[in-house]
Protein backbone atom coordinates (compact mmCIF):
# COMPACT_ATOMS: atom_id res chain seq x y z
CA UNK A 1 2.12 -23.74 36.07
CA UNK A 2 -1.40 -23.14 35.20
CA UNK A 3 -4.33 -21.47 37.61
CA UNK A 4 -7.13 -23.95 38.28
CA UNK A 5 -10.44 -22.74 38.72
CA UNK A 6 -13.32 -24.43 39.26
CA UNK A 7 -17.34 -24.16 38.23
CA UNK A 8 -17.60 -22.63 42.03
CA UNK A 9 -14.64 -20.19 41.51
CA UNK A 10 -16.14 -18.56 38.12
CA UNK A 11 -19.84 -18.29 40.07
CA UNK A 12 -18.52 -16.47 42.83
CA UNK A 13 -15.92 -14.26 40.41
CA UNK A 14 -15.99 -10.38 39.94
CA UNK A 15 -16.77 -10.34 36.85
CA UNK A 16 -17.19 -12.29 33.49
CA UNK A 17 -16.02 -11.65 30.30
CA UNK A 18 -15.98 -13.71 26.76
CA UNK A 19 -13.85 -13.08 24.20
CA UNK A 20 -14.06 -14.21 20.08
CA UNK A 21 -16.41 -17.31 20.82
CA UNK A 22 -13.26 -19.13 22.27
CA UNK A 23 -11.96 -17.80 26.02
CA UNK A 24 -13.41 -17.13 28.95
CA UNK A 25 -11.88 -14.31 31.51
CA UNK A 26 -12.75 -14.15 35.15
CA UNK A 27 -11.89 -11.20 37.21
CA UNK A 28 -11.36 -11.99 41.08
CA UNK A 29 -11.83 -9.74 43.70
CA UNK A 30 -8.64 -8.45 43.59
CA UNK A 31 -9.09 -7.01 39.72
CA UNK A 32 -6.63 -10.01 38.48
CA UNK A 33 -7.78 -11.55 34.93
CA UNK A 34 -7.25 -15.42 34.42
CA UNK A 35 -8.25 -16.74 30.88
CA UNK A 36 -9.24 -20.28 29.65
CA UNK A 37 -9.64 -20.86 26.15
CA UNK A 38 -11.44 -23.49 24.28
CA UNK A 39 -8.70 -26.54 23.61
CA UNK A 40 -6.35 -25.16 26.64
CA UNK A 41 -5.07 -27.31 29.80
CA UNK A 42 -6.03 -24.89 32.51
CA UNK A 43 -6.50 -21.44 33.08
CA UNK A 44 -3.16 -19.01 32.78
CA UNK A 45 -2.85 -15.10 34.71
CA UNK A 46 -3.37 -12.79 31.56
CA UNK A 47 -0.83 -9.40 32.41
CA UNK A 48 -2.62 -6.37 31.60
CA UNK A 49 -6.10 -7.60 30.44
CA UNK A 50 -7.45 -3.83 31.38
CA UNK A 51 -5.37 -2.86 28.59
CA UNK A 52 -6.11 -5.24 26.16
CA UNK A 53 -9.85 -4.88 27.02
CA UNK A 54 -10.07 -1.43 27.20
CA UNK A 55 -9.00 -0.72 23.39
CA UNK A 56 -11.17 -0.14 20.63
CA UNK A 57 -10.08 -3.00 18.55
CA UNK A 58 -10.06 -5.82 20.98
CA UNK A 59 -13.91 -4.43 22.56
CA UNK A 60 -15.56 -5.48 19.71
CA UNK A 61 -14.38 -8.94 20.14
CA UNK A 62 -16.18 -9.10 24.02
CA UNK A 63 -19.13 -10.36 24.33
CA UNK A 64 -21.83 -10.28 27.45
CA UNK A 65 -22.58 -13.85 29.11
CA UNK A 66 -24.02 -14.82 32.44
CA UNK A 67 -21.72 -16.77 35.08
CA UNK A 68 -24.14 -19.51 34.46
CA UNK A 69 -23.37 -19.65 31.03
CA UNK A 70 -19.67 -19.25 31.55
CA UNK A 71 -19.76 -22.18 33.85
CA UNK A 72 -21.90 -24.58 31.11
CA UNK A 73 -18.77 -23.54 28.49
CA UNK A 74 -15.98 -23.85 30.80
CA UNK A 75 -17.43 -27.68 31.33
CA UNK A 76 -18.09 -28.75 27.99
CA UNK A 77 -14.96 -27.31 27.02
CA UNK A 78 -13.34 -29.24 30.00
CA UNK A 79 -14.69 -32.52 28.58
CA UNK A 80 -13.96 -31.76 24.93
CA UNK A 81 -10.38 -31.27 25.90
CA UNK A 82 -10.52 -34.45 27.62
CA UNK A 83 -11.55 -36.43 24.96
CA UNK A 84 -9.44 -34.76 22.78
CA UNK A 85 -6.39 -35.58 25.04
CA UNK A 86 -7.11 -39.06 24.40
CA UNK A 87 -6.98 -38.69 20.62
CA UNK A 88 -3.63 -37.02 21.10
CA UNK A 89 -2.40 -39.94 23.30
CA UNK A 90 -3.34 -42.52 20.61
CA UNK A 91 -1.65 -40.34 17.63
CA UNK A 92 1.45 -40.30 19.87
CA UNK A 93 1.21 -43.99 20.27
CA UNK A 94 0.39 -44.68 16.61
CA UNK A 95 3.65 -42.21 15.79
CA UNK A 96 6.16 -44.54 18.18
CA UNK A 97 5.18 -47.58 17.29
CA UNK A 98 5.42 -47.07 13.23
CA UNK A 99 8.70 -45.02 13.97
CA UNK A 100 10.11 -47.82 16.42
CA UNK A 101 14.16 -48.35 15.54
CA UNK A 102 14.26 -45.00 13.02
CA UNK A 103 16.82 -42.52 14.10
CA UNK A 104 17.84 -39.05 13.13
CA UNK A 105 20.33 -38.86 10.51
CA UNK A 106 23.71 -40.32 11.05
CA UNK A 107 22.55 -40.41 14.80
CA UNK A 108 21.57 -42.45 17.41
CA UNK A 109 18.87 -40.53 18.40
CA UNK A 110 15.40 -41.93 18.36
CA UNK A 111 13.51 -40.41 15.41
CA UNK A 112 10.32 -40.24 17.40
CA UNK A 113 11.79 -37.09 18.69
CA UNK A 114 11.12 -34.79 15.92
CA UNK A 115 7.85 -35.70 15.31
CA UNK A 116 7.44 -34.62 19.04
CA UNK A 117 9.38 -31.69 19.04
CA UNK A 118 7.09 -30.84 15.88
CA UNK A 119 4.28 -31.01 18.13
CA UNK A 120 5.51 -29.03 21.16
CA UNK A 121 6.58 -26.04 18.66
CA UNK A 122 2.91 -26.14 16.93
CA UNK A 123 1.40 -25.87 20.49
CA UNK A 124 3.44 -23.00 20.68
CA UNK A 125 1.57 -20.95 18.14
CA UNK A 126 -1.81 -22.05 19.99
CA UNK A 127 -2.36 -24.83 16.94
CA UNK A 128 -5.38 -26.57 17.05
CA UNK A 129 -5.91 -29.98 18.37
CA UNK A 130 -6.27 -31.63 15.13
CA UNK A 131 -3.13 -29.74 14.14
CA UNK A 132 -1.27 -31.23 16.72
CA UNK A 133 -2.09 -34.78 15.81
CA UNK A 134 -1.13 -33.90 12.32
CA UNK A 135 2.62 -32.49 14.06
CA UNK A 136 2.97 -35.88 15.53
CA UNK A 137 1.87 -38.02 12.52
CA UNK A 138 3.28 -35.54 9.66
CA UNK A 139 5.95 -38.50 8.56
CA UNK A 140 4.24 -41.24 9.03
CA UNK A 141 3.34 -41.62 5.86
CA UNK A 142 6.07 -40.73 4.05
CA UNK A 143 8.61 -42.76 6.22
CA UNK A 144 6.63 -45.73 7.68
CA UNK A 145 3.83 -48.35 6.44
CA UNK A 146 1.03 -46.49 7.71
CA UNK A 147 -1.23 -45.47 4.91
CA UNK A 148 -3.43 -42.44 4.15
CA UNK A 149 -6.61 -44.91 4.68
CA UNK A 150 -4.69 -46.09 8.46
CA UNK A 151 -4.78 -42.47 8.98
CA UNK A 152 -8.21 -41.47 8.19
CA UNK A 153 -9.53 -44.24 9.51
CA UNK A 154 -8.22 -43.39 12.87
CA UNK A 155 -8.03 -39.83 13.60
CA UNK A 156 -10.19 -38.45 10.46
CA UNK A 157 -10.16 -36.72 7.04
CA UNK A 158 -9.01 -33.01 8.71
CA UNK A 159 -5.46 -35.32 9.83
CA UNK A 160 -5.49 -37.27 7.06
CA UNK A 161 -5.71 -34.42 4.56
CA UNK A 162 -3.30 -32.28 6.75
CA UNK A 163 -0.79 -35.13 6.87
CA UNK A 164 -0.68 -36.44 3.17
CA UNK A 165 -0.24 -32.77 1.92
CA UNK A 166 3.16 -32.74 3.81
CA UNK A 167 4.52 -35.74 2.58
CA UNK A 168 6.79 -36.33 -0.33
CA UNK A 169 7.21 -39.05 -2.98
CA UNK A 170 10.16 -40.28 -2.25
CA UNK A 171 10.18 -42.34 -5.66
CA UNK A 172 10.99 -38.76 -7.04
CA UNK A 173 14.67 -37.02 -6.99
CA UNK A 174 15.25 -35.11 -4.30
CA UNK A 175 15.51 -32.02 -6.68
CA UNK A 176 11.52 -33.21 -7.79
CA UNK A 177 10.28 -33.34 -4.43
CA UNK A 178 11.50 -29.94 -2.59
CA UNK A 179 11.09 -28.17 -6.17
CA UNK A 180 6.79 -29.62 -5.94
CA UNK A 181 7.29 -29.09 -2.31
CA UNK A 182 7.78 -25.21 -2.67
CA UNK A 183 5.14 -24.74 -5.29
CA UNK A 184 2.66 -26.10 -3.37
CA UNK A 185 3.52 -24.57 -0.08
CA UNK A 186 2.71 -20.92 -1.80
CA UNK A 187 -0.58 -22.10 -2.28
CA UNK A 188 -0.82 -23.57 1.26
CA UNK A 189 -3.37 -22.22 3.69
CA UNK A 190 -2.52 -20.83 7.17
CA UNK A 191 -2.90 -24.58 9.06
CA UNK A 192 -0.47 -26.19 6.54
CA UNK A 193 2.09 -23.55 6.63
CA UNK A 194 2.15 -23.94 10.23
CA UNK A 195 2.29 -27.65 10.05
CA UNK A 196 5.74 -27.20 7.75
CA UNK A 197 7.14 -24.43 10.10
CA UNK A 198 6.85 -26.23 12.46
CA UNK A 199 8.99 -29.61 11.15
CA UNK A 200 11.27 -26.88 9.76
CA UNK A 201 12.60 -25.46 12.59
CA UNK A 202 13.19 -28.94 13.95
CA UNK A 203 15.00 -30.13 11.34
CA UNK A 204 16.63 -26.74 11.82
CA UNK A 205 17.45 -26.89 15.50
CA UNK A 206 18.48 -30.29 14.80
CA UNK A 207 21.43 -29.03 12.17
CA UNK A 208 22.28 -26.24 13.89
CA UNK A 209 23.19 -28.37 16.80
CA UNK A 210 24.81 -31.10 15.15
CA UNK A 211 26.93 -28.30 12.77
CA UNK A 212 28.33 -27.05 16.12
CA UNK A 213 29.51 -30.45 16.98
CA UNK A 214 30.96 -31.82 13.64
CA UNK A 215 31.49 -29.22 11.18
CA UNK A 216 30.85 -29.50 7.29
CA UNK A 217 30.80 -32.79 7.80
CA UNK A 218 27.06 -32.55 8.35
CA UNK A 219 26.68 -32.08 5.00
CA UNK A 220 27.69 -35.51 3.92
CA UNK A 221 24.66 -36.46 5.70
CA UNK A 222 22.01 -35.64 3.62
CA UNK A 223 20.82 -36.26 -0.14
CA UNK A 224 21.78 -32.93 -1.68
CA UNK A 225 25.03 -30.35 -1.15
CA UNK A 226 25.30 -27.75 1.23
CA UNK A 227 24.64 -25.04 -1.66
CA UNK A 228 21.04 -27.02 -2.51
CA UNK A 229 20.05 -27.07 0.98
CA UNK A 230 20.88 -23.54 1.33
CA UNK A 231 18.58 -22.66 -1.81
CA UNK A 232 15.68 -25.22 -0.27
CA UNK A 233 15.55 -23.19 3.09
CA UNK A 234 15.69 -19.90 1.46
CA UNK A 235 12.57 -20.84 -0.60
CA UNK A 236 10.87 -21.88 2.17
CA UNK A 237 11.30 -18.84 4.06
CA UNK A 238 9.73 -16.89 1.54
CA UNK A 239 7.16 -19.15 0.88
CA UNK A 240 6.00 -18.56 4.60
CA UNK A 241 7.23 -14.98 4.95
CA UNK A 242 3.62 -14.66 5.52
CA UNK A 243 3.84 -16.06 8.71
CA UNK A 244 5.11 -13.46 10.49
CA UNK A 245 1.98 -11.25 10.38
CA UNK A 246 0.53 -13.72 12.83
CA UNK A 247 0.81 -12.93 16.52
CA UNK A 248 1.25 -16.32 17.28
CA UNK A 249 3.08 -17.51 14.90
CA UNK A 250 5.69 -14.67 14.42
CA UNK A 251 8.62 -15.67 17.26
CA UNK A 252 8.51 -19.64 15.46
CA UNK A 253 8.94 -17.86 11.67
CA UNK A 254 11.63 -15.12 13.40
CA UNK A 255 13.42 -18.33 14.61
CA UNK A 256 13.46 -20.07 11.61
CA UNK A 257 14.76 -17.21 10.03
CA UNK A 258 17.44 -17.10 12.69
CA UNK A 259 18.45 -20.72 12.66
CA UNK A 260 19.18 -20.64 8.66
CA UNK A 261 21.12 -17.77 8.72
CA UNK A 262 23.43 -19.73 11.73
CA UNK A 263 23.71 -22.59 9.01
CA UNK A 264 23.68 -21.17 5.88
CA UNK A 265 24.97 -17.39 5.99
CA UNK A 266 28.56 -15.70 6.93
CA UNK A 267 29.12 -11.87 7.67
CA UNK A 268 32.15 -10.30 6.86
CA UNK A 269 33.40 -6.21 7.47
CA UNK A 270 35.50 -4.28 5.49
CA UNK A 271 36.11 -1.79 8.05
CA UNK A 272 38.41 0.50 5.45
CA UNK A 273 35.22 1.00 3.09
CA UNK A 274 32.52 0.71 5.76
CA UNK A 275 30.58 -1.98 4.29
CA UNK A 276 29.18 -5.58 5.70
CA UNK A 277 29.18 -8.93 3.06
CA UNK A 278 26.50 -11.55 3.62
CA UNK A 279 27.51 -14.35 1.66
CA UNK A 280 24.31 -16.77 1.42
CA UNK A 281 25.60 -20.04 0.71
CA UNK A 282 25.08 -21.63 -2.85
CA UNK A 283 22.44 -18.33 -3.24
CA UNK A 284 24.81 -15.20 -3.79
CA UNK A 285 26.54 -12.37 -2.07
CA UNK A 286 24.98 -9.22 -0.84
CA UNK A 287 27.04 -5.92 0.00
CA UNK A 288 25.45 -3.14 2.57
CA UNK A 289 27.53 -0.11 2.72
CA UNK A 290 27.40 2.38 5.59
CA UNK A 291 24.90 5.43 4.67
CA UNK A 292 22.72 3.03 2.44
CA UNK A 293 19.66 1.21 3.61
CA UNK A 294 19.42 -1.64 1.24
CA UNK A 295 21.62 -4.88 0.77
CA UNK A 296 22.39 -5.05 -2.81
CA UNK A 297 24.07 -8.40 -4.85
CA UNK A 298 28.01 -8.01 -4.93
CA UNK A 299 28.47 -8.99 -8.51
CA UNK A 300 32.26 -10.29 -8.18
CA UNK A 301 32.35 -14.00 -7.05
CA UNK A 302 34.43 -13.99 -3.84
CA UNK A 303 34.61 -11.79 -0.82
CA UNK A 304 36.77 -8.88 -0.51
CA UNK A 305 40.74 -9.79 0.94
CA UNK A 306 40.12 -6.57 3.49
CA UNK A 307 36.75 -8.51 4.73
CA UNK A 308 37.49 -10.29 8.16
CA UNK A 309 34.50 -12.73 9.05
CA UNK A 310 32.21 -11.64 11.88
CA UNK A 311 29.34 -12.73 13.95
CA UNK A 312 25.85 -12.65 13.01
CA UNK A 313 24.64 -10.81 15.99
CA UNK A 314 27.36 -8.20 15.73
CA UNK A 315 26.66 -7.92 11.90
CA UNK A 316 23.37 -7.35 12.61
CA UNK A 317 23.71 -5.11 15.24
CA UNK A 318 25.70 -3.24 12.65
CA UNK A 319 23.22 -3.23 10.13
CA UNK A 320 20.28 -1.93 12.68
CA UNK A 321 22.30 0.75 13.68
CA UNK A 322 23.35 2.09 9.61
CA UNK A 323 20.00 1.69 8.75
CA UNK A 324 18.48 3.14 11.81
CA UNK A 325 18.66 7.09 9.97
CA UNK A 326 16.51 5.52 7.27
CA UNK A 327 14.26 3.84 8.78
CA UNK A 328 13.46 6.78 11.36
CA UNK A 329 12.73 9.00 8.15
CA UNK A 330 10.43 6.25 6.82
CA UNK A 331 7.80 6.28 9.71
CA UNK A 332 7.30 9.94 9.11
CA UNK A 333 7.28 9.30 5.15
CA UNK A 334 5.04 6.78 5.54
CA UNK A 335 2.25 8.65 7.84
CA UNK A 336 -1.21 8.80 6.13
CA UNK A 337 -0.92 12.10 3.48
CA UNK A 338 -1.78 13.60 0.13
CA UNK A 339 0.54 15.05 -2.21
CA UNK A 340 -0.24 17.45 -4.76
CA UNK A 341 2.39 16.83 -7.03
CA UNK A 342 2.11 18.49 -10.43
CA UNK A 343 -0.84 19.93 -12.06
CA UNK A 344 -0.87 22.20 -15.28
CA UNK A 345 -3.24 22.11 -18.56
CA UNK A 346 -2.37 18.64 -19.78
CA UNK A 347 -1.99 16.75 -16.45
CA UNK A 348 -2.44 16.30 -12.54
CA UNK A 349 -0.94 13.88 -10.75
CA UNK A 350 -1.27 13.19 -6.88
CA UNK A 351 0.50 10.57 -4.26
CA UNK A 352 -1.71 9.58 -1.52
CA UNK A 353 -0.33 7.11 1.16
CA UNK A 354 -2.64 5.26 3.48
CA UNK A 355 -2.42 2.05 5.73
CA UNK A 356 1.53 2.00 4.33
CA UNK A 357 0.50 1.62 0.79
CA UNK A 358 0.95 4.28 -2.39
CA UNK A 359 -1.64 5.02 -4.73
CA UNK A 360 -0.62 7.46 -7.32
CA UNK A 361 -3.87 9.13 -8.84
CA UNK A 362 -3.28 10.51 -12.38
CA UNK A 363 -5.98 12.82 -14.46
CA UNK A 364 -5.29 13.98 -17.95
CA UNK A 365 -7.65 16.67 -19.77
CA UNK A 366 -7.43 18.87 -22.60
CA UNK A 367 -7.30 18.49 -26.52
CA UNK A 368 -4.42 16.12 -26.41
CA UNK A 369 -6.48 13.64 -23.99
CA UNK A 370 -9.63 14.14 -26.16
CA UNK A 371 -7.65 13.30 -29.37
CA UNK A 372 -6.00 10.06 -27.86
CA UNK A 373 -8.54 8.66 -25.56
CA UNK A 374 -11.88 10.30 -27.10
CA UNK A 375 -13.19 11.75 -23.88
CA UNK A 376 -11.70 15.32 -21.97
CA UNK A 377 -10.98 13.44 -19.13
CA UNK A 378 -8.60 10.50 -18.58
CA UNK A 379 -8.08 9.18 -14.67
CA UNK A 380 -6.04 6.61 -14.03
CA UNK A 381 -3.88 5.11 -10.78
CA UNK A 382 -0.58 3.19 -9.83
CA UNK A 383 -0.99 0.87 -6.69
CA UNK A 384 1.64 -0.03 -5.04
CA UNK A 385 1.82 -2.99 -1.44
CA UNK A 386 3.40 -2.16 1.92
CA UNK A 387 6.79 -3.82 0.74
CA UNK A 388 6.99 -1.62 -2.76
CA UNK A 389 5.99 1.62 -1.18
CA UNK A 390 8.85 0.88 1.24
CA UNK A 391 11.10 -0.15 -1.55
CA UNK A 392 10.23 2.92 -3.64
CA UNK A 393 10.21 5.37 -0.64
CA UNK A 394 13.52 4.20 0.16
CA UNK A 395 14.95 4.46 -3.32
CA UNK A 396 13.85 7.99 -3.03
CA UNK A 397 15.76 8.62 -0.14
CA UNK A 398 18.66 6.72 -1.43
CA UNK A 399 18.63 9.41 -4.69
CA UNK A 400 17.45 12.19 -3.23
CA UNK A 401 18.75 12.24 1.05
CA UNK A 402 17.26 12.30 4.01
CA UNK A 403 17.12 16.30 4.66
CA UNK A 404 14.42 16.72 1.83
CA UNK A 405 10.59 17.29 2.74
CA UNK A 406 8.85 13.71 1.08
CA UNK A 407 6.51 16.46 -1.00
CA UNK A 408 9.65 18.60 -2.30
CA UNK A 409 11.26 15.10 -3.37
CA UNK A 410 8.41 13.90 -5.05
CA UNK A 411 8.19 17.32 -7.02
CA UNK A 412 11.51 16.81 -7.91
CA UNK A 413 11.51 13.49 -8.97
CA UNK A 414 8.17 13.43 -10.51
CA UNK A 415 7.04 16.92 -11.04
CA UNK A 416 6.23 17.34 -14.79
CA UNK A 417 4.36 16.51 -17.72
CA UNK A 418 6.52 13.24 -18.14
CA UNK A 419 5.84 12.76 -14.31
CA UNK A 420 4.35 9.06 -14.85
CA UNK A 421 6.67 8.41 -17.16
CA UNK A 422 9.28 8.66 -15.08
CA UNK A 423 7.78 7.05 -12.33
CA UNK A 424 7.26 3.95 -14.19
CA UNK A 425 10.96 3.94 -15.66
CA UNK A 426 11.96 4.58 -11.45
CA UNK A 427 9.89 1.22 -10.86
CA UNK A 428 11.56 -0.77 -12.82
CA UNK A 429 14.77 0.64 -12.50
CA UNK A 430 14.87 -0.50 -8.57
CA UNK A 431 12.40 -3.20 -9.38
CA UNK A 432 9.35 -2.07 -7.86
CA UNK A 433 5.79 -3.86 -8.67
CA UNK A 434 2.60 -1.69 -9.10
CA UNK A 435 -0.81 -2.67 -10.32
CA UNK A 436 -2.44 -0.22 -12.67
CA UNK A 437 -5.82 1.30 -13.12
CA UNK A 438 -8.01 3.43 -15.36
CA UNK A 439 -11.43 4.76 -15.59
């Protein structure tokens, strides 16, 4: 239940603080920090606020205001949320009347609950309140007689425009639509992703739920095969993989994750050659092997006879704890360094890791660089992302072990005059993307 304050309480506070233009803390007397932020219901205890406050990052977000000043924003806010309660109430409205005698599929449950459920789970990641009329709406269109111009007219272009960029065209196959679906949700911005998330994992809950109660017979439910729908939620996972880099928004993409691989993925253990099978439905197989920290494809088309089927969590468990040698040596391979690498007449060539990310910085002198490029000096640089430096420093390790120092491997893998040769060919042997860059 939230804390309620009121103008009084924050004039006769401790102390004031304001935080990113959008929440107010008040301190009381006995050094406990309550926080109200623009769009919220009521104020809520915030656990170690000295914490938060106190480091370096989060100070330069905290601004100086007067109580006075606190108590002005805390009631405008008040009435903003007020009014903007009643816009919510009216979408909500709008949504059960247009959705009035639609169920879920195959069900006799009222279809107005996933629209609401959509809702509740965008509140979740703190979505805004135009957002959240855009959770309840989000089929409207697509399923019911209310227009783009109905919604505009009623709750504005933001909703409108959120809304009609979710819906499909349902006079298209369903192969059309999710296929434009996906291509347009990698160029989605941060509200719209969170707007499909969050009808995902509905739908998601939904299936997982119903799967437990009737089997592969949920399947015959829907307009494409268990194999397509498998391929549909895999795409959309990686179109929103981005997702998780939000604090808020993290736990809803985590449980997405979770809920498709409960519907769509089974784990089996061949315990005589110590290695785990994912088999993603209508996708492919994958094949981890104890001592290895990377799933690879299994290239034959059915599982193993010595596999026995086992949980996810268990399989999972199992996979943390193989790759738990691996990813200990990564942290330490991945700490902010330079590495001289190789240097002799023709050629230097140095790794330098910072933030997570490789850059491999490349000069080549002499009468052989004059000759080909005209000048005496030649510099020029591989970049690598956070997810290819982990690929390639984990290839290494793979190759090379996990007793070798990350400079003696390097040496050894790229320590000559063909060293960027052979880095290149160790790209895109294990697939690895780089950008590259001369002077």
């Amino acid at each position: 239940m939230n804390q309620q304050f009121t103008a009084e309480d924050i004039l006769n506070a401790k102390q004031i603080y304001f935080y990113n233009n959008e929440t107010l803390y008040i301190i009381d007397h006995d050094d406990e920090a309550y926080g109200y932020s623009k769009g919220c219901s009521g104020w809520y205890h915030k656990e170690n606020f000295w914490d938060y406050f106190e480091s370096e990052l989060m100070m330069t977000y905290f601004t100086h205001i007067t109580k006075e000043e606190a108590v002005q924003l805390y009631l405008g806010w008040a009435d903003d949320y007020n009014a903007d309660n009643c816009r919510l109430d009216k979408a909500i409205i709008f949504a059960v009347e247009h959705h009035a005698g639609q169920f879920r599929k195959s069900t006799v449950l009222p279809y107005i609950t996933h629209p609401i459920e959509t809702m509740q789970i965008l509140y979740s990641m703190r979505a805004d309140i135009n957002l959240l009329i855009a959770g309840v709406l989000h089929d409207t269109i697509e399923d019911t007689e209310a227009t783009e111009q109905d919604i505009r007219e009623l709750f504005g272009d933001d909703v409108a425009g959120l809304v009609t960029a979710h819906s499909e065209d349902k006079s298209k196959t369903w192969q059309e639509r999710k296929t434009h679906a996906i291509e347009e949700l990698a160029k989605a911005d941060k509200r719209l992703k969170m707007l499909i998330m969050a009808d995902k994992v509905s739908n998601l809950r939904n299936m997982v739920s119903d799967y437990s109660l009737v089997g592969d017979e949920l399947w015959n439910r829907f307009n494409a095969p268990v194999n397509k729908q498998s391929r549909y939620y895999s795409d959309i996972q990686d179109a929103l993989c981005d997702m998780q880099k939000y604090p808020e928004c993290a736990a809803v993409y985590w449980e997405m994750v979770g809920l498709y691989k409960d519907l769509f993925v089974r784990y089996y253990l061949d315990k005589r050659t110590n290695t785990l099978y994912r088999f993603c439905l209508g996708i492919a197989i994958y094949a981890l092997q104890k001592g290895t920290p990377q799933w690879t494809e299994y290239q034959e088309k059915h599982i193993p006879e010595n596999a026995e089927p086992i949980e996810r969590l268990a399989a999972e468990h199992m996979e943390d704890d193989w790759k738990s040698a691996f990813q200990h040596q990564h942290e330490m391979d991945i700490s902010n360094a330079s590495y001289s690498v190789y240097g002799s007449i023709r050629r230097c060539i140095d790794f330098r890791i910072s933030d997570g990310k490789l850059t491999v910085a490349c000069e080549d002198f002499g009468p052989e660089c004059q000759n080909m490029t005209g000048n005496n000096m030649y510099e020029f640089f591989y970049q690598l992302d956070e997810d290819n430096t982990l690929r390639l420093l984990t290839g290494l390790r793979i190759e090379y072990g996990l007793e070798t120092d990350l400079i003696d491997l390097l040496k050894e893998a790229f320590g000559s005059d063909d060293g960027t040769t052979l880095f290149t060919n160790f790209c895109k042997k294990n697939r690895i993307k780089y950008k590259f860059f001369s002077m």
